[in-house]
PDB file of N, CA and C in Angstrom:
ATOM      1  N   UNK A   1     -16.596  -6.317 -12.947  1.00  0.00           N
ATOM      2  CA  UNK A   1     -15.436  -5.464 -13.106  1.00  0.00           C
ATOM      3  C   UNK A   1     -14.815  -5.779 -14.468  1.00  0.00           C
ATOM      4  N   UNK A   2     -14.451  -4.666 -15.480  1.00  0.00           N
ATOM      5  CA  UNK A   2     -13.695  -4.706 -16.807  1.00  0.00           C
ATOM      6  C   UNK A   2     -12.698  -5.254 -16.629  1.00  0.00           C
ATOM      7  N   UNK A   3     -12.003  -5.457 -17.428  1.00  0.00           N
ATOM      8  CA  UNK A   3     -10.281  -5.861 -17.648  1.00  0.00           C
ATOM      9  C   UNK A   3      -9.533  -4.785 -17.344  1.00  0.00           C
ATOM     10  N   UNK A   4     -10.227  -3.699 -18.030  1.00  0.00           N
ATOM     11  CA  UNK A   4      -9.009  -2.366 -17.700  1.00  0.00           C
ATOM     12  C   UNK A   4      -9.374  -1.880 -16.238  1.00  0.00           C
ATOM     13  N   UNK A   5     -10.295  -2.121 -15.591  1.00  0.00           N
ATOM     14  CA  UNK A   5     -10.583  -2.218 -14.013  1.00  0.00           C
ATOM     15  C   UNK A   5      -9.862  -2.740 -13.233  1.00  0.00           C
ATOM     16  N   UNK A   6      -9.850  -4.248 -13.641  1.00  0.00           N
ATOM     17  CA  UNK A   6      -8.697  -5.039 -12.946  1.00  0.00           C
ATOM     18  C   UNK A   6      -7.457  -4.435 -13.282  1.00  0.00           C
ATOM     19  N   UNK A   7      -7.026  -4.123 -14.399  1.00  0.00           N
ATOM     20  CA  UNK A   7      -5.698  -3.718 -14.765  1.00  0.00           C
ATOM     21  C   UNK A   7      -5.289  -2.549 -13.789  1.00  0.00           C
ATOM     22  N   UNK A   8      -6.268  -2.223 -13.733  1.00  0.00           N
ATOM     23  CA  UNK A   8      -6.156  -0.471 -12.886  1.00  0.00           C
ATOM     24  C   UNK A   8      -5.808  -0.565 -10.872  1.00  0.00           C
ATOM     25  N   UNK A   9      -6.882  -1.564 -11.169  1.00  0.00           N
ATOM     26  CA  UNK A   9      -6.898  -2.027  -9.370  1.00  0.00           C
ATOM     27  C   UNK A   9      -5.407  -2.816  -9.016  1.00  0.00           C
ATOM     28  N   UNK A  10      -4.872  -3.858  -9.937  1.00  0.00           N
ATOM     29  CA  UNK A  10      -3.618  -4.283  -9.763  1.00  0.00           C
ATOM     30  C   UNK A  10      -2.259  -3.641  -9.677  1.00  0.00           C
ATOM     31  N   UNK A  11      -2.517  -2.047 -10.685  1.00  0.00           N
ATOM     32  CA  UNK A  11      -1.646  -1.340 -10.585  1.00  0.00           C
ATOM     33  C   UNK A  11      -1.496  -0.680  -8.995  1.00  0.00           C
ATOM     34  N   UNK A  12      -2.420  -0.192  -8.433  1.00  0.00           N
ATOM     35  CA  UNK A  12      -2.906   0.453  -7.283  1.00  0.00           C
ATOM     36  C   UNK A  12      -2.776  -0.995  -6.519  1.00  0.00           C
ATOM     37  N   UNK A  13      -2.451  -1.469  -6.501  1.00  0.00           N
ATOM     38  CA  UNK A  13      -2.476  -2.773  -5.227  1.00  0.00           C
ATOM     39  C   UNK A  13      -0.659  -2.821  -5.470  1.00  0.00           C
ATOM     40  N   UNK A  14       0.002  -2.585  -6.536  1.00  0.00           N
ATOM     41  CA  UNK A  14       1.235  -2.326  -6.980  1.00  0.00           C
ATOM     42  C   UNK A  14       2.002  -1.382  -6.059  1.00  0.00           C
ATOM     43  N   UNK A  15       1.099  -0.193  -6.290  1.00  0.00           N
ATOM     44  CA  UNK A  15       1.744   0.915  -5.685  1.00  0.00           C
ATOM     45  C   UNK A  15       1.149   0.963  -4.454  1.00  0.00           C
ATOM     46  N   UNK A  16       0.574   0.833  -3.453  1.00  0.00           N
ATOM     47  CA  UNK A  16       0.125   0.202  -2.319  1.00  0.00           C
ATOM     48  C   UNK A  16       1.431  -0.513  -1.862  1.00  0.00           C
ATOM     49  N   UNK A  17       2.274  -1.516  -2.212  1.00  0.00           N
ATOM     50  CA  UNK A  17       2.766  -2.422  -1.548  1.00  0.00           C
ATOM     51  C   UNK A  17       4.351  -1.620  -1.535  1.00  0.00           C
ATOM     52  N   UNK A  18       4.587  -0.819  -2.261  1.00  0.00           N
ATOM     53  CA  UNK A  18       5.845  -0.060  -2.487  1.00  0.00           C
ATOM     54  C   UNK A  18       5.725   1.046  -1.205  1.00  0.00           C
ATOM     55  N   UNK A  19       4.594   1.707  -0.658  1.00  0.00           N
ATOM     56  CA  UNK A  19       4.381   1.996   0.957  1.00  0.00           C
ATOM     57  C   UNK A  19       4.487   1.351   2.140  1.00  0.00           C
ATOM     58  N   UNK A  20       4.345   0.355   2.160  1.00  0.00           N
ATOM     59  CA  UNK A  20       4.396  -0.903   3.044  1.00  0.00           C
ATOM     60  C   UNK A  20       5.755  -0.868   3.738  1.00  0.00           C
ATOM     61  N   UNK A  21       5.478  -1.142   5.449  1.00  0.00           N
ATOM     62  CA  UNK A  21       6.998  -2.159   5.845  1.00  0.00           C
ATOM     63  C   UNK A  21       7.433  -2.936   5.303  1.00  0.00           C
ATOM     64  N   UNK A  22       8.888  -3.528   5.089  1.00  0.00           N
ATOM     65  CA  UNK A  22       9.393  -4.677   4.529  1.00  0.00           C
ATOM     66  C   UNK A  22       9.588  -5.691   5.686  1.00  0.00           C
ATOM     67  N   UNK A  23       8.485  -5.779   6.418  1.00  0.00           N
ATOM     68  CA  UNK A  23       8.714  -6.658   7.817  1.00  0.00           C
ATOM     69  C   UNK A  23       7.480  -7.572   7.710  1.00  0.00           C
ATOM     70  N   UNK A  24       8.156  -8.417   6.145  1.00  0.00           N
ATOM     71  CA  UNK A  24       7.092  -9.711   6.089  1.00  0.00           C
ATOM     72  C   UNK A  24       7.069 -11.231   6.369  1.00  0.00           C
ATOM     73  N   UNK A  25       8.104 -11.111   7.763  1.00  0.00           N
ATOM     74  CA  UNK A  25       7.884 -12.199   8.153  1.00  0.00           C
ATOM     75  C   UNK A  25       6.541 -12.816   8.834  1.00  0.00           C
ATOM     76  N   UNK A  26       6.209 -14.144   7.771  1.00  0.00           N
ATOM     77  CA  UNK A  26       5.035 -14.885   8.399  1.00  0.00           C
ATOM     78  C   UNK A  26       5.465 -15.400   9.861  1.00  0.00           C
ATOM     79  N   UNK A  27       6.486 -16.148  10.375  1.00  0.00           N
ATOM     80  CA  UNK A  27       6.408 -15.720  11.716  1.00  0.00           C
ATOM     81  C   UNK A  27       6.261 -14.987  12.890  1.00  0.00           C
ATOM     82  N   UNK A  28       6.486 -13.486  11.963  1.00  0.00           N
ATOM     83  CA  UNK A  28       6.773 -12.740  13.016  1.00  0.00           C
ATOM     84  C   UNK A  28       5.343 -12.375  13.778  1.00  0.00           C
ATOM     85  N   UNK A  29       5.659 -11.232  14.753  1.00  0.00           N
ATOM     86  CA  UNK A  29       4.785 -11.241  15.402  1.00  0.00           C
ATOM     87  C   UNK A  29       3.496 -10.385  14.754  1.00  0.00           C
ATOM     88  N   UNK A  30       2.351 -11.004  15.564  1.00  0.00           N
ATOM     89  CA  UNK A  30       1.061 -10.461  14.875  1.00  0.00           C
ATOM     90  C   UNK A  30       0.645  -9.216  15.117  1.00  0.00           C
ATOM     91  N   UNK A  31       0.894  -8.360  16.020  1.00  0.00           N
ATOM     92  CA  UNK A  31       0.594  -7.138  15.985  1.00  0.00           C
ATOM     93  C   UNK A  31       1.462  -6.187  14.764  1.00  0.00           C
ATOM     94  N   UNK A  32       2.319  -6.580  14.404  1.00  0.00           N
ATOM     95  CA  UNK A  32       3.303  -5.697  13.700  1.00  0.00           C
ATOM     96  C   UNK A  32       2.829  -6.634  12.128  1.00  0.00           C
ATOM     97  N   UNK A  33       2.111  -7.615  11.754  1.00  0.00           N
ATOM     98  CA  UNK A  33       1.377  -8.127  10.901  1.00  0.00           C
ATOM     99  C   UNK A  33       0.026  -7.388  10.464  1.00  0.00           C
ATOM    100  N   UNK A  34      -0.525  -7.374  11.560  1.00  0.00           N
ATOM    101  CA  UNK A  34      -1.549  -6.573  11.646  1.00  0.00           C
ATOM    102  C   UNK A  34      -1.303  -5.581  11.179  1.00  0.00           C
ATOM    103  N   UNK A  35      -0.522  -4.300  11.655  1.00  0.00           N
ATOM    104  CA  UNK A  35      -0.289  -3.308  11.127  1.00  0.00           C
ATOM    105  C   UNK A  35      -0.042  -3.116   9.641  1.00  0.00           C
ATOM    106  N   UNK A  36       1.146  -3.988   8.942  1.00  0.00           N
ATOM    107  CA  UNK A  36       1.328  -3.546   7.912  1.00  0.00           C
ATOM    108  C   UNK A  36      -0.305  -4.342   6.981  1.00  0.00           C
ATOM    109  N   UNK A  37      -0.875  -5.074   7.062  1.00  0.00           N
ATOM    110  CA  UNK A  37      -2.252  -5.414   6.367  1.00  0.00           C
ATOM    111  C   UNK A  37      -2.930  -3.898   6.461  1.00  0.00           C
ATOM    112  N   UNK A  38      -3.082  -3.262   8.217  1.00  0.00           N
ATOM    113  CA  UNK A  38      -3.841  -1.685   7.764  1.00  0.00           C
ATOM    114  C   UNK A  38      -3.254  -0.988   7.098  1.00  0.00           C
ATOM    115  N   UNK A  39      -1.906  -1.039   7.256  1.00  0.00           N
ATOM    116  CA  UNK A  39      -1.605   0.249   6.227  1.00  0.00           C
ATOM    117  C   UNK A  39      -1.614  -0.311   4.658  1.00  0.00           C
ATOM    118  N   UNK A  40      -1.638  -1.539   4.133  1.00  0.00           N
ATOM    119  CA  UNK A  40      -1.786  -1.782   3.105  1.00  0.00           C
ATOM    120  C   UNK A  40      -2.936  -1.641   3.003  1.00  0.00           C
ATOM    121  N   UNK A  41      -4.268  -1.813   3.473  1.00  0.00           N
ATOM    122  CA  UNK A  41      -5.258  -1.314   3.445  1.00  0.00           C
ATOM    123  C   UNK A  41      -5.890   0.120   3.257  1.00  0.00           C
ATOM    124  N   UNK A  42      -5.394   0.799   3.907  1.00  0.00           N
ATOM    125  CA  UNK A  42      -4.779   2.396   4.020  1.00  0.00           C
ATOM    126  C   UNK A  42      -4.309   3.149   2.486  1.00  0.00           C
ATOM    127  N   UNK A  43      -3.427   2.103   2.340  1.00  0.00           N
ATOM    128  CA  UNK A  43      -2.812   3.095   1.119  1.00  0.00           C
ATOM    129  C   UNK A  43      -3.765   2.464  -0.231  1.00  0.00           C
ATOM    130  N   UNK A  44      -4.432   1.435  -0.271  1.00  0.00           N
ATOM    131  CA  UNK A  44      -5.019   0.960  -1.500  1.00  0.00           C
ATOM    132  C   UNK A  44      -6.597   2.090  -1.403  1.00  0.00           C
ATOM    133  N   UNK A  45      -6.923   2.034  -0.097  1.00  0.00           N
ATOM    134  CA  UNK A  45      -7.795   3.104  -0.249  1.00  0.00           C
ATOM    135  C   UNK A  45      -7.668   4.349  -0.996  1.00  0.00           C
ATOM    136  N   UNK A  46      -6.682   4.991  -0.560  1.00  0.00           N
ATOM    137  CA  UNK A  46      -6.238   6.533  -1.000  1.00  0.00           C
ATOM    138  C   UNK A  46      -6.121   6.452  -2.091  1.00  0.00           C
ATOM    139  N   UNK A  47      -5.124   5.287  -2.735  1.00  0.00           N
ATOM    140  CA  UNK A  47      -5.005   5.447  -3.960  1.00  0.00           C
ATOM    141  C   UNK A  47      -6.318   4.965  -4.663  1.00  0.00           C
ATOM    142  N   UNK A  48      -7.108   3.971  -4.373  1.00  0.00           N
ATOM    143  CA  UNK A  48      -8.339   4.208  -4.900  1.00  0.00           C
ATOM    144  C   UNK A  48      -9.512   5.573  -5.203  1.00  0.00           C
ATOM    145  N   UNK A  49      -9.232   6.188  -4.265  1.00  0.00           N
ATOM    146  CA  UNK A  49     -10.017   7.330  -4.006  1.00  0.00           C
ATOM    147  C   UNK A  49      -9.192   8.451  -5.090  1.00  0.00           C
ATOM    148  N   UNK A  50      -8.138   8.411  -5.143  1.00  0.00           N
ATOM    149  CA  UNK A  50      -7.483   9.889  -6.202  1.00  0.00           C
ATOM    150  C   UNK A  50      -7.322   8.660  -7.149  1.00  0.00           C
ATOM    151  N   UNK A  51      -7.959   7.987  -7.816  1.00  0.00           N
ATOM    152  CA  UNK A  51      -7.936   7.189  -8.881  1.00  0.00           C
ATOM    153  C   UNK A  51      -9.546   7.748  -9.560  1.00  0.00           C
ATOM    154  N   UNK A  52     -10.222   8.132  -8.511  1.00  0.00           N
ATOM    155  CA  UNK A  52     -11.609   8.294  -8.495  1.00  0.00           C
ATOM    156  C   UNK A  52     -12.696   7.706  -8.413  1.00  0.00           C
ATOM    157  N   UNK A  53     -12.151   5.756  -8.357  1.00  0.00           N
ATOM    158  CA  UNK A  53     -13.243   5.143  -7.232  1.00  0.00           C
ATOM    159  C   UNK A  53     -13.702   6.071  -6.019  1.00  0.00           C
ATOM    160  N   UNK A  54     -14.883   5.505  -6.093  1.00  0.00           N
ATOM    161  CA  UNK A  54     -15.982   5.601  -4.662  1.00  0.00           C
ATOM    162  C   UNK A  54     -16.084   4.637  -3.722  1.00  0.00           C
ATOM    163  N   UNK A  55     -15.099   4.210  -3.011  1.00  0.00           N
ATOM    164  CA  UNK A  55     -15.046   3.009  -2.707  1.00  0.00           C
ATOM    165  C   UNK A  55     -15.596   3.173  -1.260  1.00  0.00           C
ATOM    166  N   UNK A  56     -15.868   4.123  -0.483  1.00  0.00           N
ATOM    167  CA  UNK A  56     -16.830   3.955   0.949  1.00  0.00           C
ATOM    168  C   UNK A  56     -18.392   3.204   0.788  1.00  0.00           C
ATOM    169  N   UNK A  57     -18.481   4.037  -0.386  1.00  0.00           N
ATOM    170  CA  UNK A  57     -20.029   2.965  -0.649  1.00  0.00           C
ATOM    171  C   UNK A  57     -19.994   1.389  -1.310  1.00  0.00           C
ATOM    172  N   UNK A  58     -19.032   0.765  -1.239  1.00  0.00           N
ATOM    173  CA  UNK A  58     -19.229  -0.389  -1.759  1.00  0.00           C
ATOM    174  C   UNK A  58     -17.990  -1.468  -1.217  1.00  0.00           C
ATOM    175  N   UNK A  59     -18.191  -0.822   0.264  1.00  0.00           N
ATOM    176  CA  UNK A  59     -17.284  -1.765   1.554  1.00  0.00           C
ATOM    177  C   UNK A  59     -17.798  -1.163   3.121  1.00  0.00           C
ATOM    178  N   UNK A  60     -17.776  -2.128   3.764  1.00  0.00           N
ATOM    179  CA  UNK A  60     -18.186  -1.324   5.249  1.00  0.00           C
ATOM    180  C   UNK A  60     -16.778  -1.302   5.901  1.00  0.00           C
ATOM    181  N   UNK A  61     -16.436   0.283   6.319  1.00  0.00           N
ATOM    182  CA  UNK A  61     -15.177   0.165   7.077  1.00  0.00           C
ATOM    183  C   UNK A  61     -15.187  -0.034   8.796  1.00  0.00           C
ATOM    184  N   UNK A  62     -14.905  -1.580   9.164  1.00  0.00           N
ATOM    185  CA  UNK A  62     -14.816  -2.040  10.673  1.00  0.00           C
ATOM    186  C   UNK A  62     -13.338  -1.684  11.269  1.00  0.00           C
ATOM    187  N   UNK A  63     -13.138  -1.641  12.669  1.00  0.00           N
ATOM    188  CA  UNK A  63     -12.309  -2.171  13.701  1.00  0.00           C
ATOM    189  C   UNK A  63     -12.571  -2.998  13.756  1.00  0.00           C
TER     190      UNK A  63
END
């Protein structure tokens, strides 16, 4: 990966986290942990994808 790759992916991991719950307590409970990791997951996708990564082919998406 380039520099301006990384630069690009950090921005998008940026704006990813500005979608997110603000319910980051490490204590709190794990289902509502869980959640906000998918949707941070969620939104780094999308924005990967209208960035114009191809990112289905170069991750397997599990439950």
């Amino acid at each position: 990966m380039t520099e301006d790759e990384m630069a690009l992916l950090g921005e998008l991991v940026d704006k990813a986290s500005w979608n997110t719950p603000r319910q980051r307590n490490p204590d709190g409970d794990p289902k509502i942990r869980h959640q906000n990791r998918v949707q941070v997951g969620r939104s780094l996708l999308l924005l990967a994808n209208s960035a114009g990564f191809d990112v289905t082919s170069r991750c397997s998406l599990t439950n």
